[in-house]
N, C-alpha and C. Protein backbone atom coordinates (compact mmCIF):
# COMPACT_ATOMS: atom_id res chain seq x y z
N UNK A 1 27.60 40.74 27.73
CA UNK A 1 27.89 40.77 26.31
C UNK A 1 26.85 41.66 25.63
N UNK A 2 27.27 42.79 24.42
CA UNK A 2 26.28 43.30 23.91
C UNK A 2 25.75 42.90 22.87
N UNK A 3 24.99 42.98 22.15
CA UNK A 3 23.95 42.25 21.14
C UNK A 3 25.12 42.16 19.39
N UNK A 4 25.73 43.20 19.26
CA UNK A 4 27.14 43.30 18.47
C UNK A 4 27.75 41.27 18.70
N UNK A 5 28.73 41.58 19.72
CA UNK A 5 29.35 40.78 20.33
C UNK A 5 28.55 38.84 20.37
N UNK A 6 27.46 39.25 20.77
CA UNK A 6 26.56 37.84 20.87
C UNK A 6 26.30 37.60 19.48
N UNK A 7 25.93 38.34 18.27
CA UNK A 7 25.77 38.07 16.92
C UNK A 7 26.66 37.40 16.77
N UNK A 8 28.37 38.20 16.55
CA UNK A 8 29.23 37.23 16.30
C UNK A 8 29.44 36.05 16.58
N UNK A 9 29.92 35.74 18.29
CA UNK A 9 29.65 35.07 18.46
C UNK A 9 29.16 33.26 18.04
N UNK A 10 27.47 34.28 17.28
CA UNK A 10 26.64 33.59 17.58
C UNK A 10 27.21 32.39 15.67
N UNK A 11 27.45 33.21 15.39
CA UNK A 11 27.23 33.05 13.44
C UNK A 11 28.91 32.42 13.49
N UNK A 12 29.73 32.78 14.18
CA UNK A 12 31.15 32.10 14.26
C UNK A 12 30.79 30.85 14.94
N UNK A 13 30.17 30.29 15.97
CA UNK A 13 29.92 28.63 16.49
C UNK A 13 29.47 28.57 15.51
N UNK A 14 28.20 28.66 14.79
CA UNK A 14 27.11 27.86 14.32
C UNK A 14 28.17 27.91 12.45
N UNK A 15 29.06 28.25 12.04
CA UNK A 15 30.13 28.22 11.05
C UNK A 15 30.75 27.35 11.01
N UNK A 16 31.07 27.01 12.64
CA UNK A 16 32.78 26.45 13.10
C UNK A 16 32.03 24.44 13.31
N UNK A 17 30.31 24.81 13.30
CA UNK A 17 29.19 23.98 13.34
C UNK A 17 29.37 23.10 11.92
N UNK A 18 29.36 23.91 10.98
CA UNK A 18 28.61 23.95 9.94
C UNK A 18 30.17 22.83 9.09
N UNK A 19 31.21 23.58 9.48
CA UNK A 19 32.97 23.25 9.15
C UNK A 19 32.98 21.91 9.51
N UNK A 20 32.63 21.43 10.68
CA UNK A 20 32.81 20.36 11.41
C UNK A 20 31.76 18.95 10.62
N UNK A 21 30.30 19.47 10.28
CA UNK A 21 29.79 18.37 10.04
C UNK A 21 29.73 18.45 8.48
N UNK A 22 30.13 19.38 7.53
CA UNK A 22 30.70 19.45 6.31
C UNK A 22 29.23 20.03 5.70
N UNK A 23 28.24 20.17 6.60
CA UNK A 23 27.25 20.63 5.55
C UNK A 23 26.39 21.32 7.03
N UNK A 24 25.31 22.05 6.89
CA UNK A 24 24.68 23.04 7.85
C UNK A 24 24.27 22.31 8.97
N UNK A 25 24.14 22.36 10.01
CA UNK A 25 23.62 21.85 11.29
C UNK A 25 22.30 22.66 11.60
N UNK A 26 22.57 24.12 11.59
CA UNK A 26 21.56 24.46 11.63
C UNK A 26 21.59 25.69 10.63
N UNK A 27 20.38 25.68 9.81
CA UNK A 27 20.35 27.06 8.34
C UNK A 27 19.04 28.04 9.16
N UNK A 28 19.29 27.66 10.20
CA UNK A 28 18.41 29.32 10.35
C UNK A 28 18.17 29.22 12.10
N UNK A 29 18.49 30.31 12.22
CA UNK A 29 18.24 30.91 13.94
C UNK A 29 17.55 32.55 14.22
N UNK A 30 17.15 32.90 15.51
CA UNK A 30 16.52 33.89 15.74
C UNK A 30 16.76 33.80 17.06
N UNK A 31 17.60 35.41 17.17
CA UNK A 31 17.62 35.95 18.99
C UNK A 31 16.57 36.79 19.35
N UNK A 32 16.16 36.03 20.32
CA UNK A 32 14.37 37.32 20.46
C UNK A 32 14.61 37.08 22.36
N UNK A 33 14.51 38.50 22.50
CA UNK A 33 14.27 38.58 23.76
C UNK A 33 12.69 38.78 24.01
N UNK A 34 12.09 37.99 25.49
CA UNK A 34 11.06 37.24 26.20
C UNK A 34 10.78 38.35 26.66
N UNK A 35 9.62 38.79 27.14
CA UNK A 35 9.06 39.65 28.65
C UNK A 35 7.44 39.25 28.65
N UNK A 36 7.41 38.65 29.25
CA UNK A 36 5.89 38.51 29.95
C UNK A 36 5.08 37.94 28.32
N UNK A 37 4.29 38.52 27.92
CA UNK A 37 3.64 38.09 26.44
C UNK A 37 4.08 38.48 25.70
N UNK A 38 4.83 39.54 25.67
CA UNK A 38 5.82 40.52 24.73
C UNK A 38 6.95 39.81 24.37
N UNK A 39 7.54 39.80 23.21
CA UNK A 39 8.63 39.65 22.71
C UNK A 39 9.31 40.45 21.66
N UNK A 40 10.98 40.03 21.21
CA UNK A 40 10.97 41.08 20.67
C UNK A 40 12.27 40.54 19.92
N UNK A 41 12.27 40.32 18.49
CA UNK A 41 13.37 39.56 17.33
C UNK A 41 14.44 40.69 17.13
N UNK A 42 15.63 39.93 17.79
CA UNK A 42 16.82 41.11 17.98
C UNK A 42 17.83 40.57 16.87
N UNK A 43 17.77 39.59 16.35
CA UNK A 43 18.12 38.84 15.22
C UNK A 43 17.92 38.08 14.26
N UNK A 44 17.60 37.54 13.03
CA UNK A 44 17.71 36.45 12.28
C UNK A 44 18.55 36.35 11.03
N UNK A 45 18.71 35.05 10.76
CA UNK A 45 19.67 34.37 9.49
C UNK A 45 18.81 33.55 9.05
N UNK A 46 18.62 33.23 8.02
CA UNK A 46 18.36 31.65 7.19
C UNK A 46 17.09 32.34 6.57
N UNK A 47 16.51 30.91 5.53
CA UNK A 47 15.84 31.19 4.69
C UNK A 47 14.30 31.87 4.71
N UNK A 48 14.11 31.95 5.89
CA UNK A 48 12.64 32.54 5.52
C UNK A 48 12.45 34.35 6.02
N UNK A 49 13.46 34.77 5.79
CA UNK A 49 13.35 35.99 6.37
C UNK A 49 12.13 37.14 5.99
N UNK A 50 11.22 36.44 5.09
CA UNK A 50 10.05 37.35 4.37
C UNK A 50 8.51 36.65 5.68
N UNK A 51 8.57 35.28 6.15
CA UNK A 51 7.53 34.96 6.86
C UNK A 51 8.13 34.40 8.28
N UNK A 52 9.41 34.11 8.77
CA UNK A 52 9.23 33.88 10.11
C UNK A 52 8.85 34.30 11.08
N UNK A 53 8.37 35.59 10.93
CA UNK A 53 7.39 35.52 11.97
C UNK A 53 6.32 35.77 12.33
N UNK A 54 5.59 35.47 11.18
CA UNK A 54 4.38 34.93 10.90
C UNK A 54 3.98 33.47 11.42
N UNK A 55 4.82 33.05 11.64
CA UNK A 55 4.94 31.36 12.29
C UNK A 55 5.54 31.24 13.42
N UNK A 56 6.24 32.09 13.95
CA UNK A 56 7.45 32.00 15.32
C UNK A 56 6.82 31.44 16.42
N UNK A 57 5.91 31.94 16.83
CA UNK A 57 4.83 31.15 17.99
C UNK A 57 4.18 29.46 17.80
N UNK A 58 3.96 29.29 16.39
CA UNK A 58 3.86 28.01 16.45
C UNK A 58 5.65 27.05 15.93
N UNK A 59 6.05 27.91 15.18
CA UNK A 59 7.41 27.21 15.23
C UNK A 59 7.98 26.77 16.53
N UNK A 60 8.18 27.89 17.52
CA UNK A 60 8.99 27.10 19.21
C UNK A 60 7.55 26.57 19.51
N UNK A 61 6.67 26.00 19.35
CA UNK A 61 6.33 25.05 19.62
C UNK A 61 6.64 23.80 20.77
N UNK A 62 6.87 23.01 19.51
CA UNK A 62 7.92 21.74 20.48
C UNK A 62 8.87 21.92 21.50
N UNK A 63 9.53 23.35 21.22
CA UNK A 63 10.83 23.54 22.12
C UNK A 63 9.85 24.28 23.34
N UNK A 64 8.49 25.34 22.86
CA UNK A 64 7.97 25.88 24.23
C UNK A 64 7.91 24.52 25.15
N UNK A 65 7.44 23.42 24.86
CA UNK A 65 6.62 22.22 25.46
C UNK A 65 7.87 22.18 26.59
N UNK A 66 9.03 21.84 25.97
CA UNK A 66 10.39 21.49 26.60
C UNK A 66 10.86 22.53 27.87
N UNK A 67 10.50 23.78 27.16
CA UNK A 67 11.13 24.85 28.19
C UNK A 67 10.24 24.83 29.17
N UNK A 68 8.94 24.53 29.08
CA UNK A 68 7.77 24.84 30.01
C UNK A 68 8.43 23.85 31.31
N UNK A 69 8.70 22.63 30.70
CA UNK A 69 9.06 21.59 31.74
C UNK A 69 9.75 21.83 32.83
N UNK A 70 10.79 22.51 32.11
CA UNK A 70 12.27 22.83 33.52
C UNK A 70 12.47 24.49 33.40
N UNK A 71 13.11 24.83 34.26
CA UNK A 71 13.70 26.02 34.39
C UNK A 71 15.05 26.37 33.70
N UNK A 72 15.29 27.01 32.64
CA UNK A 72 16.82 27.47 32.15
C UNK A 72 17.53 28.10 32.77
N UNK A 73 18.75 27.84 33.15
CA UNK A 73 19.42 28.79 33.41
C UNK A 73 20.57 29.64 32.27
N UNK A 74 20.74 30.41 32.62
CA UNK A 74 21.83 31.32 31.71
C UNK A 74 22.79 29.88 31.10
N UNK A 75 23.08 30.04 29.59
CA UNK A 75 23.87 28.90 29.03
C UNK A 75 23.17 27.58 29.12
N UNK A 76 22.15 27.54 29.59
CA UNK A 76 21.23 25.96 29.23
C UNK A 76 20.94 26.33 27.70
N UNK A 77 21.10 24.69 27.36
CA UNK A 77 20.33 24.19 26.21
C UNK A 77 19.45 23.29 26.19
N UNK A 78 18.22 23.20 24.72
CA UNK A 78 17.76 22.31 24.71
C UNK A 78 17.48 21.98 23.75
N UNK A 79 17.23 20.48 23.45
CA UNK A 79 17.24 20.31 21.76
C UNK A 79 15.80 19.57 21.87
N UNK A 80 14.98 19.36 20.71
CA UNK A 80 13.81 18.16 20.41
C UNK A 80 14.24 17.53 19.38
N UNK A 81 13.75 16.49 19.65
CA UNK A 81 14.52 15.37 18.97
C UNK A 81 13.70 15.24 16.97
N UNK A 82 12.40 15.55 17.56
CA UNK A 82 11.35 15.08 16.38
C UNK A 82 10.78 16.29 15.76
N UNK A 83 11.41 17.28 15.70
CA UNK A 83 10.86 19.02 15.13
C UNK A 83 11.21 19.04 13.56
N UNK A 84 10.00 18.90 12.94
CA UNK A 84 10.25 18.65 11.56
C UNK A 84 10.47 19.94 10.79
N UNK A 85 10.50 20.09 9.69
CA UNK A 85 10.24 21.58 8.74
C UNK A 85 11.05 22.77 9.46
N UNK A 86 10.15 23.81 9.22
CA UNK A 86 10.12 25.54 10.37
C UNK A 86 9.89 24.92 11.37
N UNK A 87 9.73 24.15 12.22
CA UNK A 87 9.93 24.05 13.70
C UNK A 87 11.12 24.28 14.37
N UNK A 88 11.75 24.49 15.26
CA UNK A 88 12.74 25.01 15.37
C UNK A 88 13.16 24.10 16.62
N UNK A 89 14.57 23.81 16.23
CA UNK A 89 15.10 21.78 17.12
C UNK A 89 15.71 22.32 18.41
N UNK A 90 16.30 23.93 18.47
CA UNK A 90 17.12 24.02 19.61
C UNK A 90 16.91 24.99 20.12
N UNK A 91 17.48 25.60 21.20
CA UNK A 91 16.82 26.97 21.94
C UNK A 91 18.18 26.63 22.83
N UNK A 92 18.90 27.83 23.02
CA UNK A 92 19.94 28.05 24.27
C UNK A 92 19.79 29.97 25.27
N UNK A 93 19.37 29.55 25.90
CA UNK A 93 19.79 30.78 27.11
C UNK A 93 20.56 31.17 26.81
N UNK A 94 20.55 32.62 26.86
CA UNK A 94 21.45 33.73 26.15
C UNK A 94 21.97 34.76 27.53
N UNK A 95 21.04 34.94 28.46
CA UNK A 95 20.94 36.30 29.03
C UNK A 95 19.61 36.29 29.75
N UNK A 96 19.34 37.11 30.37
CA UNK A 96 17.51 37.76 31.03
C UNK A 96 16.80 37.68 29.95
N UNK A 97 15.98 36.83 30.35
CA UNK A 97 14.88 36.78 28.92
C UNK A 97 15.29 36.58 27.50
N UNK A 98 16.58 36.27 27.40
CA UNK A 98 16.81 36.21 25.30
C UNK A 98 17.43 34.79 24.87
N UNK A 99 16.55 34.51 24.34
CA UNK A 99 17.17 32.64 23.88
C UNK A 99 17.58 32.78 22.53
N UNK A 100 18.12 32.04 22.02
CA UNK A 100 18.45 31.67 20.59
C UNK A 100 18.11 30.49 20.23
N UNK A 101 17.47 30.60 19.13
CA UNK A 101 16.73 29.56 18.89
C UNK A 101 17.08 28.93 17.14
N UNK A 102 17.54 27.94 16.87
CA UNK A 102 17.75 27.37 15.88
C UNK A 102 17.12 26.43 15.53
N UNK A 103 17.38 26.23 13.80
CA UNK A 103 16.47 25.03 13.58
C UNK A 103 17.65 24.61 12.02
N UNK A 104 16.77 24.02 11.62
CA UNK A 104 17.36 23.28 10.26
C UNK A 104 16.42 22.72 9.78
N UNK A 105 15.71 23.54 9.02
CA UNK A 105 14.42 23.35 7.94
C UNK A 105 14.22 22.06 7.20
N UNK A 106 15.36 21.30 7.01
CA UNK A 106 15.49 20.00 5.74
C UNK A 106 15.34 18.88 6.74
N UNK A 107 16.11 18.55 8.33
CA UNK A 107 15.83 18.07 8.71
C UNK A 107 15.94 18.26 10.47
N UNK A 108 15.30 17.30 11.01
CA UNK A 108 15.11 17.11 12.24
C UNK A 108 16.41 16.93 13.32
N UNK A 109 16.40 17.09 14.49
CA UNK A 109 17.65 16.45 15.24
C UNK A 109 17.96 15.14 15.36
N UNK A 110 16.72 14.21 15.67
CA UNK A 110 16.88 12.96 15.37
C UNK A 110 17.72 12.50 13.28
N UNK A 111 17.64 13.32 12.79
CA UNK A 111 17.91 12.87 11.54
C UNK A 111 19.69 13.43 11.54
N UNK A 112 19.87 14.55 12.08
CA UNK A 112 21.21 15.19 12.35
C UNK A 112 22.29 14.39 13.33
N UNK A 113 21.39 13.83 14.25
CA UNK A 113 22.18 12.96 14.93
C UNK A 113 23.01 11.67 14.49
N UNK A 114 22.23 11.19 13.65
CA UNK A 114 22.37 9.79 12.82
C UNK A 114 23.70 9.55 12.40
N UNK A 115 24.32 11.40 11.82
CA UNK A 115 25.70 11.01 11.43
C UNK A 115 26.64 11.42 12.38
N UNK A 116 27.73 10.54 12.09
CA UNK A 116 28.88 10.34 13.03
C UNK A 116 29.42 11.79 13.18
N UNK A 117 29.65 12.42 12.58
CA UNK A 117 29.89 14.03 12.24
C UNK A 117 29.75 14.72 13.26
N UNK A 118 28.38 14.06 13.99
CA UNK A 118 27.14 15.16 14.81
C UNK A 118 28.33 15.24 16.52
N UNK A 119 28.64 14.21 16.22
CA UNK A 119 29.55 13.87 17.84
C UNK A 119 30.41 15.36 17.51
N UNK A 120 31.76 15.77 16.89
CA UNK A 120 32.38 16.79 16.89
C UNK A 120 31.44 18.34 16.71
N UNK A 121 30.86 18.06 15.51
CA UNK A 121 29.57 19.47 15.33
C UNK A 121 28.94 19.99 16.68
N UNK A 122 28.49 18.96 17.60
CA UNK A 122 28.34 19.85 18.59
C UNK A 122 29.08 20.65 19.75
N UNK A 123 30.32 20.32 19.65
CA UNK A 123 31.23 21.29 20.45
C UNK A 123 31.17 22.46 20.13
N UNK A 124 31.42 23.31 19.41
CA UNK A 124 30.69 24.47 18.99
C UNK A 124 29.81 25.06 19.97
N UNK A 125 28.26 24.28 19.63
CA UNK A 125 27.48 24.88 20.37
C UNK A 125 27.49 24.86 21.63
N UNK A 126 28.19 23.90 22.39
CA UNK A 126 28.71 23.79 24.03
C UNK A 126 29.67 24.92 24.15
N UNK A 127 30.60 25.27 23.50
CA UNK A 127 31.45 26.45 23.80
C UNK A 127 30.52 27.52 23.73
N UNK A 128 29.69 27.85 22.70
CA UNK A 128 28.54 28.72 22.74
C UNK A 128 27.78 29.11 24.10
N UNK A 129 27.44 28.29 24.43
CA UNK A 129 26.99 28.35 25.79
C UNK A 129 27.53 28.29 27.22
N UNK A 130 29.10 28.12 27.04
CA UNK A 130 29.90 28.18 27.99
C UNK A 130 29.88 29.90 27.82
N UNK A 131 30.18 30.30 26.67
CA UNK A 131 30.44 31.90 26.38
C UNK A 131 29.55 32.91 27.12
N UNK A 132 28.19 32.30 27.17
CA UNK A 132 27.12 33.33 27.43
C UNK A 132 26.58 32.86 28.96
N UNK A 133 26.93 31.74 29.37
CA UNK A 133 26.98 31.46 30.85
C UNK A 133 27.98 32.52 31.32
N UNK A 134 29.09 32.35 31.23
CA UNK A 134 30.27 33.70 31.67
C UNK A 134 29.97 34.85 31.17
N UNK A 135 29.52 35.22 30.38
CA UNK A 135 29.39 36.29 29.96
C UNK A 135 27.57 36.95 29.17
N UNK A 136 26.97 36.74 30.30
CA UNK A 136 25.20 36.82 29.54
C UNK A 136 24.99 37.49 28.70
N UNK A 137 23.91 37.58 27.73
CA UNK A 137 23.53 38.89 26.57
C UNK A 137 23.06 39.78 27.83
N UNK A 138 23.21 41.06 27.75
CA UNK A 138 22.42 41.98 28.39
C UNK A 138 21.67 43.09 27.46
């Protein structure tokens, strides 16, 4: 998939997200492809587009802790349950080195989960990641 294609994609789940639980699941994401210490922001949406990344390294934070643990493969996800503010709750494998990483500034996943909503809202992002398992960002 080319970076065109994965945008869409990316902003049509996280819509079809947004439709489902009647209000945002997640108001802000960033596709950044990985290499060694290097990285490199091939996308963003949501509100802080003047300082995120000024914070991006401590924002995945919680989610680095998570990824450190296991190995991703292409189309893995992962969520933290307790990522408050700019921390950022989710991260999915995109491709060689490029995750997408979402969050929802107002609240946490544990707080998103709470409503009944959250059960349908996340199909979306499972098709999301079925998409880019078959078909990786390159």
């Amino acid at each position: 998939m080319n970076l065109a294609d994965a945008r869409s994609a990316i902003i049509l789940a996280l819509g079809r997200m947004t439709a489902l639980y009647q209000k945002p699941v997640f108001d802000e994401w960033v596709l950044v492809k990985m290499a060694s210490e290097q990285g490199a922001i091939l996308a963003y949406q949501g509100p802080r587009s003047e300082s995120y990344q000024r914070k991006f390294k401590e924002d995945i934070g919680p989610l680095r802790a998570e990824l450190d643990q296991r190995h991703m493969s292409v189309g893995d996800f992962a969520f933290v349950h307790d990522a408050k503010g700019t921390r950022f709750d989710a991260c999915l494998r995109l491709g060689q080195g490029s995750y997408l990483f979402c969050n929802n500034v107002a609240k946490s996943m544990g707080e998103i989960r709470q409503d009944p909503l959250w059960l349908e809202a996340q199909k979306p992002f499972v098709d999301l990641s079925t998409k880019f398992r078959t078909d990786p960002l390159e």
